[in-house]
C-alpha atoms as a PDB file:
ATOM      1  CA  UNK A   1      99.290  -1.881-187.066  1.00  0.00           C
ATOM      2  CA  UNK A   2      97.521  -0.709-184.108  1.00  0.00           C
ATOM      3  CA  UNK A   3      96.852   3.294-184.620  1.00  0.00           C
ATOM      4  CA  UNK A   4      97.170   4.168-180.552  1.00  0.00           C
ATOM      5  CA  UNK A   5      94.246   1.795-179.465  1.00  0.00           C
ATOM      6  CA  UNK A   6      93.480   3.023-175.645  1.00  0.00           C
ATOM      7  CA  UNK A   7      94.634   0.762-172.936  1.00  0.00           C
ATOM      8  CA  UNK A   8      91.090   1.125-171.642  1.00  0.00           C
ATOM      9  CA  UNK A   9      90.195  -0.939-175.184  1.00  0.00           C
ATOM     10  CA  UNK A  10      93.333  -3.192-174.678  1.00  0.00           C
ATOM     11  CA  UNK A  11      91.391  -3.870-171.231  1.00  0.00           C
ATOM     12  CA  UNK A  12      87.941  -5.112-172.673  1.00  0.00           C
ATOM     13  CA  UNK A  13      90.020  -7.315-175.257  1.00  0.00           C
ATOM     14  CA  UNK A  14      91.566  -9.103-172.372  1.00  0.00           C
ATOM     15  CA  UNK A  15      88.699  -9.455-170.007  1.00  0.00           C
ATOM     16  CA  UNK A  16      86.545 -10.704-172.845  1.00  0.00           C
ATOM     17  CA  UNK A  17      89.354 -13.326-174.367  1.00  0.00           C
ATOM     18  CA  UNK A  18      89.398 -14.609-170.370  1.00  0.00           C
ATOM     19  CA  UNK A  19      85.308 -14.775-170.218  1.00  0.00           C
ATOM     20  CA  UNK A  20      85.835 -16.572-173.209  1.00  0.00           C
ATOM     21  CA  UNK A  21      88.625 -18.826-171.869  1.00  0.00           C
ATOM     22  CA  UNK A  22      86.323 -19.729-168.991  1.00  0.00           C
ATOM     23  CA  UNK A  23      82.776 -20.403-170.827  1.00  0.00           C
ATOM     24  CA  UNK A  24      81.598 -23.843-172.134  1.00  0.00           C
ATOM     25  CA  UNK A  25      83.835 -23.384-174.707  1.00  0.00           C
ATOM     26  CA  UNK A  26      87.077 -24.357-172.929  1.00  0.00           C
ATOM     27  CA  UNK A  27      86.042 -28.239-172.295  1.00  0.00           C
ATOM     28  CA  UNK A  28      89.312 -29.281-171.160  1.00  0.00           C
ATOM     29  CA  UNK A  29      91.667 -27.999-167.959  1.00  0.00           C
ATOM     30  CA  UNK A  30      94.605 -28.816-170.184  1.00  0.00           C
ATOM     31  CA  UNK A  31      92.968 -26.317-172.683  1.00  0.00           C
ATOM     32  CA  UNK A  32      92.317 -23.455-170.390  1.00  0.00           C
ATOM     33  CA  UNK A  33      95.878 -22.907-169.413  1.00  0.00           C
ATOM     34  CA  UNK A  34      96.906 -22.977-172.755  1.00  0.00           C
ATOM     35  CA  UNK A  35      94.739 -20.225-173.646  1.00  0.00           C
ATOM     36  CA  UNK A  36      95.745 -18.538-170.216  1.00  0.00           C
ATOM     37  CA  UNK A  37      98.990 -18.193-171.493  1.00  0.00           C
ATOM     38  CA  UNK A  38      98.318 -17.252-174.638  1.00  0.00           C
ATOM     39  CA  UNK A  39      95.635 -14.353-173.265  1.00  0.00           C
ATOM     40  CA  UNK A  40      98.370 -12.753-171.363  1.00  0.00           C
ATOM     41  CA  UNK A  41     100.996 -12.843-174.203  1.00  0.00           C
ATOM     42  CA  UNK A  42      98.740 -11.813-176.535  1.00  0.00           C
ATOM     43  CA  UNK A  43      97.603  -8.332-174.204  1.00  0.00           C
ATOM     44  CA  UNK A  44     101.316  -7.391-173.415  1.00  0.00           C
ATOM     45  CA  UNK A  45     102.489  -7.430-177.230  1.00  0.00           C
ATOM     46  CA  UNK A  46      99.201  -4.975-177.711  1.00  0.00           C
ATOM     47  CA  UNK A  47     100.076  -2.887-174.859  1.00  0.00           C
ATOM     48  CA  UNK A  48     103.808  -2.751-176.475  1.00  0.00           C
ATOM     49  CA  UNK A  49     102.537  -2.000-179.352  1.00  0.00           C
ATOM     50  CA  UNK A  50     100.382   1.088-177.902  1.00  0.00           C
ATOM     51  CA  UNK A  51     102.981   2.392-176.035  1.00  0.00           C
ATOM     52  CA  UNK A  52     105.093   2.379-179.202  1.00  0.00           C
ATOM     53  CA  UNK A  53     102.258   4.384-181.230  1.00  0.00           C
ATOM     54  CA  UNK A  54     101.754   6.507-178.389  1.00  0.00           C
ATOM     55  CA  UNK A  55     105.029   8.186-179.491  1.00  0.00           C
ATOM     56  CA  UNK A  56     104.078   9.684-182.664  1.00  0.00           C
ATOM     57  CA  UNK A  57     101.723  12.665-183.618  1.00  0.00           C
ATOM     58  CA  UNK A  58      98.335  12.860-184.513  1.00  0.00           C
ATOM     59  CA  UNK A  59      98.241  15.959-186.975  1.00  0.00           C
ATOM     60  CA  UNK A  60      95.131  18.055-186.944  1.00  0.00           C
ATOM     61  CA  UNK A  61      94.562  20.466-189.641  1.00  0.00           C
ATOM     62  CA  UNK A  62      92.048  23.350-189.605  1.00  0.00           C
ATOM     63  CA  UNK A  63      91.145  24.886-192.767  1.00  0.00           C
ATOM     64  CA  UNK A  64      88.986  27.929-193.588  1.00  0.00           C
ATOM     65  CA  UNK A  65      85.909  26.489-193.706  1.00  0.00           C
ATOM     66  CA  UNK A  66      83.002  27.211-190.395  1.00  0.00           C
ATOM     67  CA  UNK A  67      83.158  24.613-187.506  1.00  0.00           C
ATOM     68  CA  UNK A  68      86.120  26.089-185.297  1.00  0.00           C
ATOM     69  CA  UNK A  69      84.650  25.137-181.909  1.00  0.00           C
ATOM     70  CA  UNK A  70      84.947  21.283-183.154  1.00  0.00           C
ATOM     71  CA  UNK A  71      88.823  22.071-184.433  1.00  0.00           C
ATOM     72  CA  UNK A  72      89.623  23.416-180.426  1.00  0.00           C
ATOM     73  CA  UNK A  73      87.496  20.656-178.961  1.00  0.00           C
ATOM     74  CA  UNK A  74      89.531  17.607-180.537  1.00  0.00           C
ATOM     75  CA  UNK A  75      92.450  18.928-179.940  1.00  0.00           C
ATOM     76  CA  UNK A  76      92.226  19.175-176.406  1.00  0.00           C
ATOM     77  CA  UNK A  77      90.883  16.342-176.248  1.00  0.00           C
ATOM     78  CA  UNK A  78      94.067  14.423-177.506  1.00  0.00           C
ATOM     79  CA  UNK A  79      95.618  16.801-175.565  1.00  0.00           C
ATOM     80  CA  UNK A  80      93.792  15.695-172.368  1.00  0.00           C
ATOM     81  CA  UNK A  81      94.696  11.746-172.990  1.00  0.00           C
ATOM     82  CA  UNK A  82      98.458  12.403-173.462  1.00  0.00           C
ATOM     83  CA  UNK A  83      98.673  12.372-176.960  1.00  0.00           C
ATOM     84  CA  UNK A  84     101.153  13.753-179.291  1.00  0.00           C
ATOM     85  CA  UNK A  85      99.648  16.731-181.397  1.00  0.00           C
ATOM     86  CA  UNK A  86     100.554  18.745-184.266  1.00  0.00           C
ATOM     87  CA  UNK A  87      98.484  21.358-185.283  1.00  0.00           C
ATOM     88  CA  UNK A  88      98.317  23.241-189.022  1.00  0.00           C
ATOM     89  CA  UNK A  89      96.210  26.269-189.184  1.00  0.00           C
ATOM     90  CA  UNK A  90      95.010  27.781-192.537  1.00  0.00           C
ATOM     91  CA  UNK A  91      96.006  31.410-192.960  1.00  0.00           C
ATOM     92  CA  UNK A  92      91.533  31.715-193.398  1.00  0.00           C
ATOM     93  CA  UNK A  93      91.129  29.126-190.408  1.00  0.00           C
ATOM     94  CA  UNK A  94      92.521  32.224-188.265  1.00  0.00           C
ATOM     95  CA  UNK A  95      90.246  35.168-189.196  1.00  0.00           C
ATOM     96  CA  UNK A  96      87.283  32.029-188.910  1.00  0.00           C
ATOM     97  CA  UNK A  97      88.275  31.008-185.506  1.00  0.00           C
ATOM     98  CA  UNK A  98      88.190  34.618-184.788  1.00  0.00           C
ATOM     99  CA  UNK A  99      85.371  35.213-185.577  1.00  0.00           C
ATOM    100  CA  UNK A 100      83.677  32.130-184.529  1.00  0.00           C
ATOM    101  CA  UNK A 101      85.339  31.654-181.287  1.00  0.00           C
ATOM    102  CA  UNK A 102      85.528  35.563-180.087  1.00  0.00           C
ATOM    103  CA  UNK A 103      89.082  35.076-178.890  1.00  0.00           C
ATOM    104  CA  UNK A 104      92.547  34.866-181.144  1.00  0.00           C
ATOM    105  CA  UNK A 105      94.091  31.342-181.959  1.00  0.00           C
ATOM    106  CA  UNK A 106      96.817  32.164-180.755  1.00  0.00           C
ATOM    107  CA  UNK A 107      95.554  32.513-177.099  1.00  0.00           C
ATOM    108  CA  UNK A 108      94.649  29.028-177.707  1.00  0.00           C
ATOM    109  CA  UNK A 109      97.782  27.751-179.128  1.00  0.00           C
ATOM    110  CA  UNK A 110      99.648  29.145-176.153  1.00  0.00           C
ATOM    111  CA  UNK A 111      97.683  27.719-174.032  1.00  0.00           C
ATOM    112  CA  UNK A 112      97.867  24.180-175.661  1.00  0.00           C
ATOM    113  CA  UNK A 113     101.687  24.860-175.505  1.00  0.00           C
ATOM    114  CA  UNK A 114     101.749  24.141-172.024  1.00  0.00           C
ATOM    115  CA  UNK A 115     101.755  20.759-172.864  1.00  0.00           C
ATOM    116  CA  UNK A 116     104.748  19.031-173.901  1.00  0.00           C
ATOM    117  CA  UNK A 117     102.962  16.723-176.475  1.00  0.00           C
ATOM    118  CA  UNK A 118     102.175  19.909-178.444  1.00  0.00           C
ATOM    119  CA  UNK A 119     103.517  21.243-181.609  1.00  0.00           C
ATOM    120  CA  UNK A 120     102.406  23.995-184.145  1.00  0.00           C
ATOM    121  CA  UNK A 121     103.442  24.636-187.481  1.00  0.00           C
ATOM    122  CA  UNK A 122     102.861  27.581-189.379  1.00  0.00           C
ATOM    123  CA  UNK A 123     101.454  26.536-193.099  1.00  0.00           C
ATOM    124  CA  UNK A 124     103.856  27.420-195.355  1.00  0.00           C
ATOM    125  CA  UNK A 125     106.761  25.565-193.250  1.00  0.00           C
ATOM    126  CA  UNK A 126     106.760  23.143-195.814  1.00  0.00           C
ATOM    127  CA  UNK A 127     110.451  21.879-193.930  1.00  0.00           C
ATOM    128  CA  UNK A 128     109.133  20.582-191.109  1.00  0.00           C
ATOM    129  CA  UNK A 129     108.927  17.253-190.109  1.00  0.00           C
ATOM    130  CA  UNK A 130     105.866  16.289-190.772  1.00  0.00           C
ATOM    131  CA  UNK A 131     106.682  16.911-194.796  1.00  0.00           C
ATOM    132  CA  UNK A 132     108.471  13.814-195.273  1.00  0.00           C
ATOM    133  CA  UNK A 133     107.120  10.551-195.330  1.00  0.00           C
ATOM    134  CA  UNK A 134     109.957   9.387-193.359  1.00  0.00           C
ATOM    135  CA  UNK A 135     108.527  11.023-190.367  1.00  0.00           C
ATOM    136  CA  UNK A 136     105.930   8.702-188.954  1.00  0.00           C
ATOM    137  CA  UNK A 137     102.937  10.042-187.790  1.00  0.00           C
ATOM    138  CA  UNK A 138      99.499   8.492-186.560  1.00  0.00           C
ATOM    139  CA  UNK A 139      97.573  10.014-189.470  1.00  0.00           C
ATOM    140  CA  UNK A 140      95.925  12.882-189.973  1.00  0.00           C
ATOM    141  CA  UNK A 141      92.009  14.418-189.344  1.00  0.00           C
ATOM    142  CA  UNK A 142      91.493  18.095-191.068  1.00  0.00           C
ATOM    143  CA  UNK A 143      88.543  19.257-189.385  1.00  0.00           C
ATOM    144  CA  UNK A 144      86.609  21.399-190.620  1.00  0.00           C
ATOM    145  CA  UNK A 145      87.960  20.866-193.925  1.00  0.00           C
ATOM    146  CA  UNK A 146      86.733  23.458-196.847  1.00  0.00           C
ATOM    147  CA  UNK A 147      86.042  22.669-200.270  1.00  0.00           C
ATOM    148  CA  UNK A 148      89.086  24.104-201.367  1.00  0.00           C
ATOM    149  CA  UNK A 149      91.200  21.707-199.602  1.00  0.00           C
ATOM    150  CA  UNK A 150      89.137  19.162-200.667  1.00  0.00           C
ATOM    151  CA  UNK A 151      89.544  19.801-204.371  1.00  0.00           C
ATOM    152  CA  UNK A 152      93.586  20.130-203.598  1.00  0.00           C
ATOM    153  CA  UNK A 153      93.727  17.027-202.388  1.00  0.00           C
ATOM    154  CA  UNK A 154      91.592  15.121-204.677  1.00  0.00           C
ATOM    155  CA  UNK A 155      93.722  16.632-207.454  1.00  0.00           C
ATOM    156  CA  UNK A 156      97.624  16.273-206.250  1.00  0.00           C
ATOM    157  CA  UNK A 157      98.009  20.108-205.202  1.00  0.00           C
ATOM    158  CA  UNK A 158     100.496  20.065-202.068  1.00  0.00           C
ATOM    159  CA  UNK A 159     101.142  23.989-202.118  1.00  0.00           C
ATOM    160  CA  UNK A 160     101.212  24.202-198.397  1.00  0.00           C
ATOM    161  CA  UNK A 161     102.134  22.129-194.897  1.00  0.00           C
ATOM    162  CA  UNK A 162      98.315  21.208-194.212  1.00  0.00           C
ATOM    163  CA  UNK A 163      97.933  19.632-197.804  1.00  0.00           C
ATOM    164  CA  UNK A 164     101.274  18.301-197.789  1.00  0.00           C
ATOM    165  CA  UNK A 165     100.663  16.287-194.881  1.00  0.00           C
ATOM    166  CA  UNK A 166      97.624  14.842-195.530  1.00  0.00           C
ATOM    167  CA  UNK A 167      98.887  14.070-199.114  1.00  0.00           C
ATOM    168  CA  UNK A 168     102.055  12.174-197.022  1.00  0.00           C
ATOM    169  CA  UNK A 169      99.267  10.369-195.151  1.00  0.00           C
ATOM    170  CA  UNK A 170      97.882   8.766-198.450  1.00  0.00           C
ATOM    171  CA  UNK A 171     100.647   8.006-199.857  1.00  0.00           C
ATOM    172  CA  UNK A 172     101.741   5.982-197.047  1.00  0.00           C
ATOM    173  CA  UNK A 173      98.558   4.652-196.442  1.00  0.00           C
ATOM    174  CA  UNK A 174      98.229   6.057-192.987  1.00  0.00           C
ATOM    175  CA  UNK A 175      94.510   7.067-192.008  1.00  0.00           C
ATOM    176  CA  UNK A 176      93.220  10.204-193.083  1.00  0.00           C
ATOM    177  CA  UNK A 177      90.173  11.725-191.686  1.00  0.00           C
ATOM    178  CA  UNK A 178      88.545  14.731-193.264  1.00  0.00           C
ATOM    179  CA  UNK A 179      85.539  16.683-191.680  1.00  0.00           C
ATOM    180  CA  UNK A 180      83.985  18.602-194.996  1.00  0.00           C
ATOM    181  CA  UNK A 181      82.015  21.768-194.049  1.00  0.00           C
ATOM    182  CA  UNK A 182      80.029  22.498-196.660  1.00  0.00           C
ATOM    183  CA  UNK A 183      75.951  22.647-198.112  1.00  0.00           C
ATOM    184  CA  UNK A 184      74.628  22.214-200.294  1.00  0.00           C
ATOM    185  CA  UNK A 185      77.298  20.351-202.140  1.00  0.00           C
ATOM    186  CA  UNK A 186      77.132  20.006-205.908  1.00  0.00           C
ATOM    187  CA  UNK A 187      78.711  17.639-208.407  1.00  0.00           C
ATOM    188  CA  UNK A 188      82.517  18.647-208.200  1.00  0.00           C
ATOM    189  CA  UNK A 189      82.399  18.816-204.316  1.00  0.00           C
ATOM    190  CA  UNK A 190      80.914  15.189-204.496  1.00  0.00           C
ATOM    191  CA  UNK A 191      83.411  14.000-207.390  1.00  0.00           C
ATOM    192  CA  UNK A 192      86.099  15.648-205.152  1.00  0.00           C
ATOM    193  CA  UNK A 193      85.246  13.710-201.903  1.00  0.00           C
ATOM    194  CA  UNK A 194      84.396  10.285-203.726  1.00  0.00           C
ATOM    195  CA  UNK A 195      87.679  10.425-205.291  1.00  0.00           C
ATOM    196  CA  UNK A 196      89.514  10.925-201.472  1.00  0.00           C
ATOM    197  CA  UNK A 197      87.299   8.132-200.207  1.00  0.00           C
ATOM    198  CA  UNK A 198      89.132   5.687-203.091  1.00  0.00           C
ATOM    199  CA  UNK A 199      91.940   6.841-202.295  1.00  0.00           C
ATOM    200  CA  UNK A 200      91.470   5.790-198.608  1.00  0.00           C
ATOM    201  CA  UNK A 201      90.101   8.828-196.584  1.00  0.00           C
ATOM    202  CA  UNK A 202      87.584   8.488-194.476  1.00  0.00           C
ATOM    203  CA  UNK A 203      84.882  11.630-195.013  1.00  0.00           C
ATOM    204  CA  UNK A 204      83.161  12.318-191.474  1.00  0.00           C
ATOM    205  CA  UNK A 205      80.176  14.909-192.033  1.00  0.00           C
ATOM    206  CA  UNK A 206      79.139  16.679-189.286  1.00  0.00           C
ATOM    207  CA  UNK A 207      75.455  15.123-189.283  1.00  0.00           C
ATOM    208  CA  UNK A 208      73.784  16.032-185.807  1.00  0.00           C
ATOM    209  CA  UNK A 209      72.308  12.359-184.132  1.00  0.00           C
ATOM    210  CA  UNK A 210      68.423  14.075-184.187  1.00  0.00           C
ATOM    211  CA  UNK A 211      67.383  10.611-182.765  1.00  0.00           C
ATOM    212  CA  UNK A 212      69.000  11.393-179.543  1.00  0.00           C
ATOM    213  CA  UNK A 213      67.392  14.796-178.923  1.00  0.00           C
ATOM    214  CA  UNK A 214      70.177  16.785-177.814  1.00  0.00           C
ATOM    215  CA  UNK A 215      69.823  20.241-176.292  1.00  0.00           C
ATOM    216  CA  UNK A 216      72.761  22.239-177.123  1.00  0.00           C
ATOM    217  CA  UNK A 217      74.979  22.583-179.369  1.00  0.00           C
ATOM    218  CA  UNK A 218      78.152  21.844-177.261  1.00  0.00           C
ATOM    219  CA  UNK A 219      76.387  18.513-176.686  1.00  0.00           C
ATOM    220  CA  UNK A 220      76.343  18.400-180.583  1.00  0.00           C
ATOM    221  CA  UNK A 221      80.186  19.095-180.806  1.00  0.00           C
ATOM    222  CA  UNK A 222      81.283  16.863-177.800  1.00  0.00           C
ATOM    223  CA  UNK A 223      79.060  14.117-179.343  1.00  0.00           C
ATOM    224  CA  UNK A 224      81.029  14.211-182.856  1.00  0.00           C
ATOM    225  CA  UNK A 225      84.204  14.534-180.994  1.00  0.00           C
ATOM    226  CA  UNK A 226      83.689  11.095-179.320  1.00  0.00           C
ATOM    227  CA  UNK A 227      82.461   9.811-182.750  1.00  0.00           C
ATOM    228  CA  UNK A 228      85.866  11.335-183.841  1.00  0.00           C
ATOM    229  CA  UNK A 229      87.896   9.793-181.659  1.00  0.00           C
ATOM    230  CA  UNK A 230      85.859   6.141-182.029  1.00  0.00           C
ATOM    231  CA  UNK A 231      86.710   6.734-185.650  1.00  0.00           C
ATOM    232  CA  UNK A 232      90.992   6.754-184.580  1.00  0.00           C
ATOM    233  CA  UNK A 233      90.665   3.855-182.271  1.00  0.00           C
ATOM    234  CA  UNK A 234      91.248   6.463-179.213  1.00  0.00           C
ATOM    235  CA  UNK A 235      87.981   5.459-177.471  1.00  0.00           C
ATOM    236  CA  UNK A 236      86.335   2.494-176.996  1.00  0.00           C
ATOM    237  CA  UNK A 237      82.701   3.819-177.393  1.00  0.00           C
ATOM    238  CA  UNK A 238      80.445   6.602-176.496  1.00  0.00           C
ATOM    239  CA  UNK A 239      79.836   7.969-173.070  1.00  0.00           C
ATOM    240  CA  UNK A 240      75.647   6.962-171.795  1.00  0.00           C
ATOM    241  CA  UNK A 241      74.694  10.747-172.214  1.00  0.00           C
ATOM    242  CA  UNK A 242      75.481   9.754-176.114  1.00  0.00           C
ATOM    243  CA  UNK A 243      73.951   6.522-176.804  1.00  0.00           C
ATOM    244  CA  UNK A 244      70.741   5.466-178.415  1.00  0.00           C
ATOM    245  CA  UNK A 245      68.812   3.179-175.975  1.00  0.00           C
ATOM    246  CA  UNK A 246      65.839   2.913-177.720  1.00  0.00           C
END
């Protein structure tokens, strides 16, 4: 399964397979056109495939834990590329983003209404959708993600929308992504997030990349978004601003 690969990636697939199709490789005429064929077959099932994934959600959760600027940066970000989004806020996440953010989420989840691939849930709506593993969804990332959600998870406690969803995701073995917010952490927070990782989470910390000497810290945020949304198979790779070159 594909998980919404970017037709920008689908692109670079195809114009490598051709480079490849042309090189020393390809001895034969005969050979090439066989490949030819296959090239293009092979790039319009993908693209059929990402239009297909392109019609389900990405959920984003936001718990109480610090790191709300990240939380409003991915999400417009999916936003931006035409993806489907479902948000979950934490009844803490809204006093943190508050507080973090200076302005109300609310202001921000009107203003990410005004697109039609958005959709909010409030966290104790435990019948929407998104409950049922019947509903498919492209995964979910809960960023930040406390320690208290953590230890829900790793233990089977589905008490609310946010936990119930990403609980749906692992049963069905669709990716989970979780951003933990927390130092330092001691032996049950580690237990808690080794025992997700088995189970087929992927655990992102929010490590700044020192080697690249960044300024700010929105260049900080926007560079873990991109690593974010490498991570989903939305981008292909970082922007130059965000590589290492040495």
């Amino acid at each position: 399964m594909y998980y919404c690969k970017p037709i920008a990636c689908l692109r670079k697939h195809y114009s490598e397979t051709n480079r490849l199709i042309k090189s020393e490789y390809s001895i034969f005429p005969d050979q090439r056109y066989y490949f030819y064929d296959f090239a293009h077959i092979h790039y319009s099932q993908l693209v059929r495939e990402v239009e297909l994934n392109n019609q389900y959600p990405y959920i984003v959760g936001i718990s109480g834990a610090s790191g709300s600027i990240i939380s409003k940066k991915f999400i417009t970000a999916l936003l931006e590329r035409d993806l489907k989004v479902v948000t979950i806020f934490s009844n803490a996440s809204k006093l943190v983003w508050d507080q973090e953010l200076k302005t109300s989420y609310q202001s921000d989840v009107n203003k990410w209404s005004e697109y039609p691939n958005y959709t909010n849930y409030a966290v104790g709506d435990l019948t929407a959708p998104i409950a049922s593993g019947s509903v498919h969804t492209n995964g979910m990332v809960i960023v930040p993600c406390s320690m208290n959600s953590v230890a829900s998870l790793a233990n089977g406690i589905t008490n609310n929308l946010l936990l119930r969803s990403a609980d749906v995701c692992m049963k069905e073995k669709r990716p989970l992504t979780i951003i933990p917010r927390e130092t330092p952490l001691h032996a049950i927070h580690l237990s808690n997030l080794s025992k997700l990782a088995s189970l087929g989470a992927t655990i992102m910390p929010t490590d700044p990349p020192f080697y690249l000497n960044l300024k700010t810290l929105d260049q900080i945020v926007n560079y873990f978004v991109y690593k974010l949304l490498i991570q989903l198979g939305i981008e292909v790779e970082l922007p130059p601003d965000y590589r290492y070159t040495g």
